[in-house]
PDB file of N, CA and C in Angstrom:
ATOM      1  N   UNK A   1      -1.414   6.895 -14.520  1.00  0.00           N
ATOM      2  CA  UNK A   1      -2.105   5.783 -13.914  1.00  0.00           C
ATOM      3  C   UNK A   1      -3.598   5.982 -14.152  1.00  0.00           C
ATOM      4  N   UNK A   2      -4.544   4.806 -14.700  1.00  0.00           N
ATOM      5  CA  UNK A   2      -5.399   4.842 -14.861  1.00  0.00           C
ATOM      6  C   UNK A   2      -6.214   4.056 -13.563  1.00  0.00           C
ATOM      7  N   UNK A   3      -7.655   4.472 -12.853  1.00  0.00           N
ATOM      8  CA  UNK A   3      -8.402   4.138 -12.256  1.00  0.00           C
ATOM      9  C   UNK A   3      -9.528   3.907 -12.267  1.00  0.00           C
ATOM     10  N   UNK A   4     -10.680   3.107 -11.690  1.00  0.00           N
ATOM     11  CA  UNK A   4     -11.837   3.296 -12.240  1.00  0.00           C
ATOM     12  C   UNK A   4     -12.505   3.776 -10.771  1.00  0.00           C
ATOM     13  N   UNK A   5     -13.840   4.860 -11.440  1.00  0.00           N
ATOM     14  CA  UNK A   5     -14.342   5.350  -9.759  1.00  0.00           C
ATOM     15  C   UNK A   5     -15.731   5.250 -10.239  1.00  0.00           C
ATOM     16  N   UNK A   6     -16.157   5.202  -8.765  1.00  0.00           N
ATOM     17  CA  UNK A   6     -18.193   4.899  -8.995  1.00  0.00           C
ATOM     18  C   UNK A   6     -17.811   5.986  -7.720  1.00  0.00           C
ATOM     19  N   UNK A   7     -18.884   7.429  -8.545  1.00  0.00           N
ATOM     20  CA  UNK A   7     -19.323   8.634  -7.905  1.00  0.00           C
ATOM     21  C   UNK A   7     -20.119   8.998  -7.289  1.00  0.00           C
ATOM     22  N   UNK A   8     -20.172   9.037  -5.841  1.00  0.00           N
ATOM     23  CA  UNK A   8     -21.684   9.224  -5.235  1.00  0.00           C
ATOM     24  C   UNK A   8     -21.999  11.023  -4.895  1.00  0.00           C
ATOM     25  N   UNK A   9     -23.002  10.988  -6.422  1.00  0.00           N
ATOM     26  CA  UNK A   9     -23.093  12.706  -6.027  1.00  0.00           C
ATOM     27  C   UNK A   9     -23.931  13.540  -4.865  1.00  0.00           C
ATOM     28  N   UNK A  10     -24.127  14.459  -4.134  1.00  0.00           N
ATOM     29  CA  UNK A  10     -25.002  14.782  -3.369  1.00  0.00           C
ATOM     30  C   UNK A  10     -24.869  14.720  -2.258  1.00  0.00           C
ATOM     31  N   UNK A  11     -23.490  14.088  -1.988  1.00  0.00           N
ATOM     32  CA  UNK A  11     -23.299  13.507  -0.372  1.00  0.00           C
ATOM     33  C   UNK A  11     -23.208  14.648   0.919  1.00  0.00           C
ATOM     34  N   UNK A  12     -23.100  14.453   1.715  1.00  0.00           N
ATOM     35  CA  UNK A  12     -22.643  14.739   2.942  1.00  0.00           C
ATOM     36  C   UNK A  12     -21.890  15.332   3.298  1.00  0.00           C
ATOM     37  N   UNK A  13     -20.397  14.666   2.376  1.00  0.00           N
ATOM     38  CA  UNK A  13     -19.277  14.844   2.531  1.00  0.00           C
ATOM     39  C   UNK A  13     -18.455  14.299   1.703  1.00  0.00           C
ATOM     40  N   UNK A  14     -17.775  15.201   1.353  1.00  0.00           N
ATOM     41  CA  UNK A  14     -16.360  14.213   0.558  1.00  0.00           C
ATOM     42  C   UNK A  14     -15.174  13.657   0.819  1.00  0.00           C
ATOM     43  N   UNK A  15     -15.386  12.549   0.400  1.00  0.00           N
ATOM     44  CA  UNK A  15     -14.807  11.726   0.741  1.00  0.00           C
ATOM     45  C   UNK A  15     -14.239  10.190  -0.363  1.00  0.00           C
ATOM     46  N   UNK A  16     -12.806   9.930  -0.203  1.00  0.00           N
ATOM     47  CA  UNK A  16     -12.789   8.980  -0.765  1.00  0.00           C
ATOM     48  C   UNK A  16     -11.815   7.303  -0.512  1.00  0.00           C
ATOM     49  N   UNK A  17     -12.545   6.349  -1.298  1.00  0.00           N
ATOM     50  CA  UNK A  17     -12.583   5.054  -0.244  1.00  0.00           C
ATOM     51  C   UNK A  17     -11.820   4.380  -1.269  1.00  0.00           C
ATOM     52  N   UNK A  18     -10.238   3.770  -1.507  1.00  0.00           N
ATOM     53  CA  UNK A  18      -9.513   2.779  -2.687  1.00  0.00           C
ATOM     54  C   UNK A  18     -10.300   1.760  -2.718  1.00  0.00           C
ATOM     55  N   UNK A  19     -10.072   1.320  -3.609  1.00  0.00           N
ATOM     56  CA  UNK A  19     -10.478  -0.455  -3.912  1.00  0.00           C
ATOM     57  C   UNK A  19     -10.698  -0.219  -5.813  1.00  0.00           C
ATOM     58  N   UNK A  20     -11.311  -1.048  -6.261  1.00  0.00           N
ATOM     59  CA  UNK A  20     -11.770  -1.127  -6.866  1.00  0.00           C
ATOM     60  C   UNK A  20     -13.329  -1.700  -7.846  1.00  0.00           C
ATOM     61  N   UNK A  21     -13.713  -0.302  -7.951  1.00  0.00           N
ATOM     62  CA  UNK A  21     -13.689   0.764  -8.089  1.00  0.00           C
ATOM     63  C   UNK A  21     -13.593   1.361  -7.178  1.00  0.00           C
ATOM     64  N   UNK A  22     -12.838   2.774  -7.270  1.00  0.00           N
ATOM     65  CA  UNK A  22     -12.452   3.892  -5.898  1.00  0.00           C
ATOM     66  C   UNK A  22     -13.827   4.336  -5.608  1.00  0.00           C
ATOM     67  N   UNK A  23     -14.538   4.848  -4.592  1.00  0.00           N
ATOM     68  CA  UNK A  23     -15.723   5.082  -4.466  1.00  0.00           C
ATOM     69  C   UNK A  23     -15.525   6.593  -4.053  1.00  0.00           C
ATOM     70  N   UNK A  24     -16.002   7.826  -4.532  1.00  0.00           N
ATOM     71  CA  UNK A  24     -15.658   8.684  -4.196  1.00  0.00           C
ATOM     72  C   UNK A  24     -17.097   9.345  -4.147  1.00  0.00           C
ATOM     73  N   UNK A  25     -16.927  10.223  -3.145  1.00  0.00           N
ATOM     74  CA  UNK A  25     -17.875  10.675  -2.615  1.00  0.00           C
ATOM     75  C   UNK A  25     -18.388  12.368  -2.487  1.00  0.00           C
ATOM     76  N   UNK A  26     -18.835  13.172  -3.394  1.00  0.00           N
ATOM     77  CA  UNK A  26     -18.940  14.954  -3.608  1.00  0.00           C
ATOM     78  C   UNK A  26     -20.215  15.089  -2.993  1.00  0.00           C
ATOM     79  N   UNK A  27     -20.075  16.523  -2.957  1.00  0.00           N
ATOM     80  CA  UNK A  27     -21.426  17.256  -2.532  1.00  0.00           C
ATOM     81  C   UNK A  27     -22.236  17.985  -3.178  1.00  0.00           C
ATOM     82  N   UNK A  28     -21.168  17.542  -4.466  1.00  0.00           N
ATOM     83  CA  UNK A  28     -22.173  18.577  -5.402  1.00  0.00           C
ATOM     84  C   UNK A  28     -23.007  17.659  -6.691  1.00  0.00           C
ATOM     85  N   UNK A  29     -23.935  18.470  -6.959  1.00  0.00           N
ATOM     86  CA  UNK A  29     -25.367  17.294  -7.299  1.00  0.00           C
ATOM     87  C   UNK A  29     -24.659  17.406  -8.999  1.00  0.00           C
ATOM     88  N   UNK A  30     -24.825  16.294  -9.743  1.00  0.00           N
ATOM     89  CA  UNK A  30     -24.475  15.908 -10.971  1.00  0.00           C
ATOM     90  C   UNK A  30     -25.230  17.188 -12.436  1.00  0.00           C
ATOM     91  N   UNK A  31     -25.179  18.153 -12.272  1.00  0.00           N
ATOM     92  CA  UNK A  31     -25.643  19.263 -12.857  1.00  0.00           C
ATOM     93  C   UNK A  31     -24.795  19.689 -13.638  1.00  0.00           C
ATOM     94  N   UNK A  32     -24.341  20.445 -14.747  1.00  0.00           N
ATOM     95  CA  UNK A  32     -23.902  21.536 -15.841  1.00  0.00           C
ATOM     96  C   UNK A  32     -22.567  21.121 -14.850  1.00  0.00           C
ATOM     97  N   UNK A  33     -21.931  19.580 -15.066  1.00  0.00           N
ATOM     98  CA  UNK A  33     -20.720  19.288 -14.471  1.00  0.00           C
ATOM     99  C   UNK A  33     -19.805  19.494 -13.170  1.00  0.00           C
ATOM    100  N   UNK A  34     -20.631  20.248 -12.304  1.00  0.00           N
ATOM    101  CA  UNK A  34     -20.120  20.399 -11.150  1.00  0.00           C
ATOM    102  C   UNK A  34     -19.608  18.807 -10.083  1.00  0.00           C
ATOM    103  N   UNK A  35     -20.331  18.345 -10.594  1.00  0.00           N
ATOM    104  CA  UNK A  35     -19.828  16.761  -9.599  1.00  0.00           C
ATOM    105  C   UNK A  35     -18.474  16.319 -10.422  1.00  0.00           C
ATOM    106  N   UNK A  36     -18.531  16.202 -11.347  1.00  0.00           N
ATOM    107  CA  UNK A  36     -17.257  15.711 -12.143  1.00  0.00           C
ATOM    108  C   UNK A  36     -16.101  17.208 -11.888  1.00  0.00           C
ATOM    109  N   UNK A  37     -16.244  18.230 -11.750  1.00  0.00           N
ATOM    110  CA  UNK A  37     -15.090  19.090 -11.290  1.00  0.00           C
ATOM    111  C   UNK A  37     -14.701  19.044  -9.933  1.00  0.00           C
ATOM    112  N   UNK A  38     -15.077  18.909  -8.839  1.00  0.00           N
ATOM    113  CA  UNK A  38     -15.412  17.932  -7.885  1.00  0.00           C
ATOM    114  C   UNK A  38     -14.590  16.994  -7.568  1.00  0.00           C
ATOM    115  N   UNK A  39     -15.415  15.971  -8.537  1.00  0.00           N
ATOM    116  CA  UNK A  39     -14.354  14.810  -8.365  1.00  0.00           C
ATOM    117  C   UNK A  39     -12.798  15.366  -8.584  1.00  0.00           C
ATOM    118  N   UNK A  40     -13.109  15.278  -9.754  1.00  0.00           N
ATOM    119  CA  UNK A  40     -11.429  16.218 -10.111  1.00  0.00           C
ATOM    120  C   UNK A  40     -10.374  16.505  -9.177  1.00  0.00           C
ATOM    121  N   UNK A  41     -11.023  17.152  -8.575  1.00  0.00           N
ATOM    122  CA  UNK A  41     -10.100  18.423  -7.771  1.00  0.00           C
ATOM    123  C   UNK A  41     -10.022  17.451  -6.567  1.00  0.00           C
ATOM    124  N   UNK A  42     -11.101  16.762  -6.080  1.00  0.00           N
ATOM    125  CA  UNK A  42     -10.655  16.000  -4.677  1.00  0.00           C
ATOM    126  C   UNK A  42      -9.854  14.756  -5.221  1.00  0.00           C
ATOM    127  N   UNK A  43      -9.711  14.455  -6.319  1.00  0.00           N
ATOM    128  CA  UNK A  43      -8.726  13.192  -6.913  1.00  0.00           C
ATOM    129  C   UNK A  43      -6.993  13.846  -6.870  1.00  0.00           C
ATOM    130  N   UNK A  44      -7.086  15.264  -7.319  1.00  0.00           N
ATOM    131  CA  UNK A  44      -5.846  15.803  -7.463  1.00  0.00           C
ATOM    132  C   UNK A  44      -5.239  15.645  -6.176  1.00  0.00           C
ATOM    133  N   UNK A  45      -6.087  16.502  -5.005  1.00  0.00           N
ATOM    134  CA  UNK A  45      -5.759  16.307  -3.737  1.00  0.00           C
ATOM    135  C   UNK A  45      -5.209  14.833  -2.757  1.00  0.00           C
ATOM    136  N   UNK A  46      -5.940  14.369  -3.242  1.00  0.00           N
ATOM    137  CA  UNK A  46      -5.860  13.085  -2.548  1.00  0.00           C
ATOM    138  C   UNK A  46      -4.384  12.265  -3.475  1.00  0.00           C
ATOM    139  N   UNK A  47      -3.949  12.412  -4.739  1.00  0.00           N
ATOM    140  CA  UNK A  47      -2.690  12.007  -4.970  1.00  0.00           C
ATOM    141  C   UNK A  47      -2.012  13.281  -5.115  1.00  0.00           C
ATOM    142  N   UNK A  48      -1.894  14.006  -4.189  1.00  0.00           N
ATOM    143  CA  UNK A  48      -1.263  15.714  -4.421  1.00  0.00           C
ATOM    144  C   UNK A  48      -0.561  15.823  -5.590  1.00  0.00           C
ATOM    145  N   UNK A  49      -1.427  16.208  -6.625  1.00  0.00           N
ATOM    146  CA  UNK A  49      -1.122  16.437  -7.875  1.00  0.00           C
ATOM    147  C   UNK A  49      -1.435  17.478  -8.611  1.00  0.00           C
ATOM    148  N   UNK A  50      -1.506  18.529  -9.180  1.00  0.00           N
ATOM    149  CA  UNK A  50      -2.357  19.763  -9.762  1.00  0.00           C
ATOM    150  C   UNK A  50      -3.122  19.097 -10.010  1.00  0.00           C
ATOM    151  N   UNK A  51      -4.549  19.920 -10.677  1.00  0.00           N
ATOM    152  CA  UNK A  51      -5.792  19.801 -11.222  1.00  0.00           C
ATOM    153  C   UNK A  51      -5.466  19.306 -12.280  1.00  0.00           C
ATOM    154  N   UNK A  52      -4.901  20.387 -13.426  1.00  0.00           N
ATOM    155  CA  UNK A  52      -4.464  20.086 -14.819  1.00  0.00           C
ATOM    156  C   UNK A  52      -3.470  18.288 -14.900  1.00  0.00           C
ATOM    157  N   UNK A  53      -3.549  17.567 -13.903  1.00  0.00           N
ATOM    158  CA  UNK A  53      -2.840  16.038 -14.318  1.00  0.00           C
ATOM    159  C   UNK A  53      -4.121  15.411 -14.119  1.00  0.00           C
ATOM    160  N   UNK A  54      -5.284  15.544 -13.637  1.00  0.00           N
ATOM    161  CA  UNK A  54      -6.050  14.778 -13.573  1.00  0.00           C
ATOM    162  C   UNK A  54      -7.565  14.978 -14.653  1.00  0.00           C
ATOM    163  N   UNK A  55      -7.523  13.417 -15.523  1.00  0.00           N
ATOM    164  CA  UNK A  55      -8.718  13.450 -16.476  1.00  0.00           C
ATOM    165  C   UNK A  55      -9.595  12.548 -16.407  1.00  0.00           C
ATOM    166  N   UNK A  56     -11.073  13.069 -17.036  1.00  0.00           N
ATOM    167  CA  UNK A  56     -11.730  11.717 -16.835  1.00  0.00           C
ATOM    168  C   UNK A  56     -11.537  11.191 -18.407  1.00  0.00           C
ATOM    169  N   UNK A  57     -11.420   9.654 -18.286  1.00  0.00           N
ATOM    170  CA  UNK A  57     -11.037   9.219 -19.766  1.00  0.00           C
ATOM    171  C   UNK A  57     -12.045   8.771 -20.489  1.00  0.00           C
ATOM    172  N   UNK A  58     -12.940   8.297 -19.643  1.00  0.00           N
ATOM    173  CA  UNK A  58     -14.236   7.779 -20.112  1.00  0.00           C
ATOM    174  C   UNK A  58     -15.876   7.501 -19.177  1.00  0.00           C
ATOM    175  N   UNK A  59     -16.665   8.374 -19.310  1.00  0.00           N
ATOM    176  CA  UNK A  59     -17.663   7.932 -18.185  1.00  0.00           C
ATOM    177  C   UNK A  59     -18.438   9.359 -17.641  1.00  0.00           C
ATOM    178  N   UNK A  60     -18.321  10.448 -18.969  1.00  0.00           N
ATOM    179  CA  UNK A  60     -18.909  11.968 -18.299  1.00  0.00           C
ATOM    180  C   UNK A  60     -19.844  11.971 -17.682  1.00  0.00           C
ATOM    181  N   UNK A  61     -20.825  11.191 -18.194  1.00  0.00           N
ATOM    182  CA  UNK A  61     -22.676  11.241 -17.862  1.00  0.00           C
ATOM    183  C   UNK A  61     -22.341  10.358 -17.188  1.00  0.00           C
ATOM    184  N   UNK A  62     -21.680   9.329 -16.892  1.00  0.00           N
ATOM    185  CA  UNK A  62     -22.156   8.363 -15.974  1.00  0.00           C
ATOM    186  C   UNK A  62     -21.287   8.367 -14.219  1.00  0.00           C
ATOM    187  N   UNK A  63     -21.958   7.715 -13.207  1.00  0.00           N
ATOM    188  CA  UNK A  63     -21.019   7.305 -12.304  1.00  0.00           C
ATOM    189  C   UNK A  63     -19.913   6.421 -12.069  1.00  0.00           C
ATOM    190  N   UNK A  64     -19.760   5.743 -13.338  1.00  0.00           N
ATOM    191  CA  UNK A  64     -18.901   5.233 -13.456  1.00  0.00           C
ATOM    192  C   UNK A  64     -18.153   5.766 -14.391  1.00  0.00           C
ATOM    193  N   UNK A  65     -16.806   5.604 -14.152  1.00  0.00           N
ATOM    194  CA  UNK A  65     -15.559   6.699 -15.011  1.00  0.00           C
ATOM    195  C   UNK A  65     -14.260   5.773 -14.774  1.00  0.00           C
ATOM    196  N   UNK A  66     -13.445   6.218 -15.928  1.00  0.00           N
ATOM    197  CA  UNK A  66     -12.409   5.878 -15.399  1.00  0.00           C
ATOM    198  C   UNK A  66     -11.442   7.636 -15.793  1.00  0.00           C
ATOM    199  N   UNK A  67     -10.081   7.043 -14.759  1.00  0.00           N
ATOM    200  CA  UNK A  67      -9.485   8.840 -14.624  1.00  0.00           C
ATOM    201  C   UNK A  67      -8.204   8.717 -14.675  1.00  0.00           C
ATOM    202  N   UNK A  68      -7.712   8.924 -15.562  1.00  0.00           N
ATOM    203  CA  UNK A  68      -6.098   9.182 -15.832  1.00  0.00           C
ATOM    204  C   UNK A  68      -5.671   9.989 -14.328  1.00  0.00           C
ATOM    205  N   UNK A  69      -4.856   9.689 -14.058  1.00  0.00           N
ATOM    206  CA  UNK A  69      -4.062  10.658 -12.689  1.00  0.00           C
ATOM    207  C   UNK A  69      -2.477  10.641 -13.737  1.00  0.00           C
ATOM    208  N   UNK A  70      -2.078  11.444 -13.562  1.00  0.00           N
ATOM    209  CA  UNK A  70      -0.360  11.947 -14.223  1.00  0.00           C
ATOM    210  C   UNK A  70       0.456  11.950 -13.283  1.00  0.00           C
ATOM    211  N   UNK A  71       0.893  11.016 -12.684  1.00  0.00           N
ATOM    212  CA  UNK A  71       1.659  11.429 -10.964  1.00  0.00           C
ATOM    213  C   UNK A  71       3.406  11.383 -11.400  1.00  0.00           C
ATOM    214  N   UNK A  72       3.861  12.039 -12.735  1.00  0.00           N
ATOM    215  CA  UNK A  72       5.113  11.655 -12.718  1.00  0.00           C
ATOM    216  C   UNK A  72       5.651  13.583 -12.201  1.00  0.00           C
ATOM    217  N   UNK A  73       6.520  13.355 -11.702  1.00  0.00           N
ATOM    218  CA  UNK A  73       7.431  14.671 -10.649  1.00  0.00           C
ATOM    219  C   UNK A  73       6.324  14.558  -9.451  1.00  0.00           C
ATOM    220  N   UNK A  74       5.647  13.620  -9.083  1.00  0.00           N
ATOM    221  CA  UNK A  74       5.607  14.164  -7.682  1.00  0.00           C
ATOM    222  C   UNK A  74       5.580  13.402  -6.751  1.00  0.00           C
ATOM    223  N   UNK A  75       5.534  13.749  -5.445  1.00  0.00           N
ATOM    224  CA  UNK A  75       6.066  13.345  -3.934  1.00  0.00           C
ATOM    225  C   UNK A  75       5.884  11.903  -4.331  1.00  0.00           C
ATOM    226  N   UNK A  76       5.026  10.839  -4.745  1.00  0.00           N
ATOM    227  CA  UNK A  76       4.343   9.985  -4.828  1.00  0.00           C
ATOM    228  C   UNK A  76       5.119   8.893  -5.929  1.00  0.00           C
ATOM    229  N   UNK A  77       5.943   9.458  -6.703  1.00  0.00           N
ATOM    230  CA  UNK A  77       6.508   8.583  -7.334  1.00  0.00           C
ATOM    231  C   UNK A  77       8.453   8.941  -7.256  1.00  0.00           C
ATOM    232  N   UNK A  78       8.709   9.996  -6.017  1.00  0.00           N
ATOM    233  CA  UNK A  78       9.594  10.316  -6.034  1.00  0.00           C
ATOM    234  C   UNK A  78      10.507   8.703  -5.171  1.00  0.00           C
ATOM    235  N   UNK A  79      12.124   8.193  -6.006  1.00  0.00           N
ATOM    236  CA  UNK A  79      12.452   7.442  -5.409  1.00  0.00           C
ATOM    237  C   UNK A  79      12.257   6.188  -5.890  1.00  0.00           C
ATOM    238  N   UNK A  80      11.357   6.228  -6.860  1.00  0.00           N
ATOM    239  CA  UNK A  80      10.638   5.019  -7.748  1.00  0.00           C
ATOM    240  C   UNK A  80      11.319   4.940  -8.775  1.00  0.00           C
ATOM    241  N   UNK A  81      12.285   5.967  -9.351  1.00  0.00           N
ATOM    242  CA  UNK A  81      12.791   6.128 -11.219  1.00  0.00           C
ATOM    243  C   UNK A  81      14.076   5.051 -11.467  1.00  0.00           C
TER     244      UNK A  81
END
């Protein structure tokens, strides 16, 4: 499944809001990629998925991205086949 997200780096808190675009929210400042690993990892979480299923497909430098999620074997598409 593909998504599109607008990244707010630097925040507060992380946190993230559906719609479109998903608005997701890190704490870590857009530097030598730490906001985009970040994102990552709180995207995996949030569709409980490993790290390694989730990519960005297009949008490194920017806040806007879009992100492959791989959600096939898990909780989330179980019941759906």
């Amino acid at each position: 499944m593909r998504i599109n997200v607008h990244v707010i780096p630097g925040s507060s808190k992380s946190d993230v809001e559906s719609g479109d675009p998903w608005r997701v929210h890190v704490r870590a400042r857009p530097a030598e990629g730490k906001a985009n690993e970040e994102l990552l990892q709180i995207l995996s979480d949030c569709f409980d998925v490993p790290r390694s299923a989730v990519h960005i497909v297009c949008g490194h430098t920017s806040r806007n991205k879009t992100v492959e999620v791989g959600l096939e074997g898990t909780a989330m598409t179980k019941g759906t086949r």
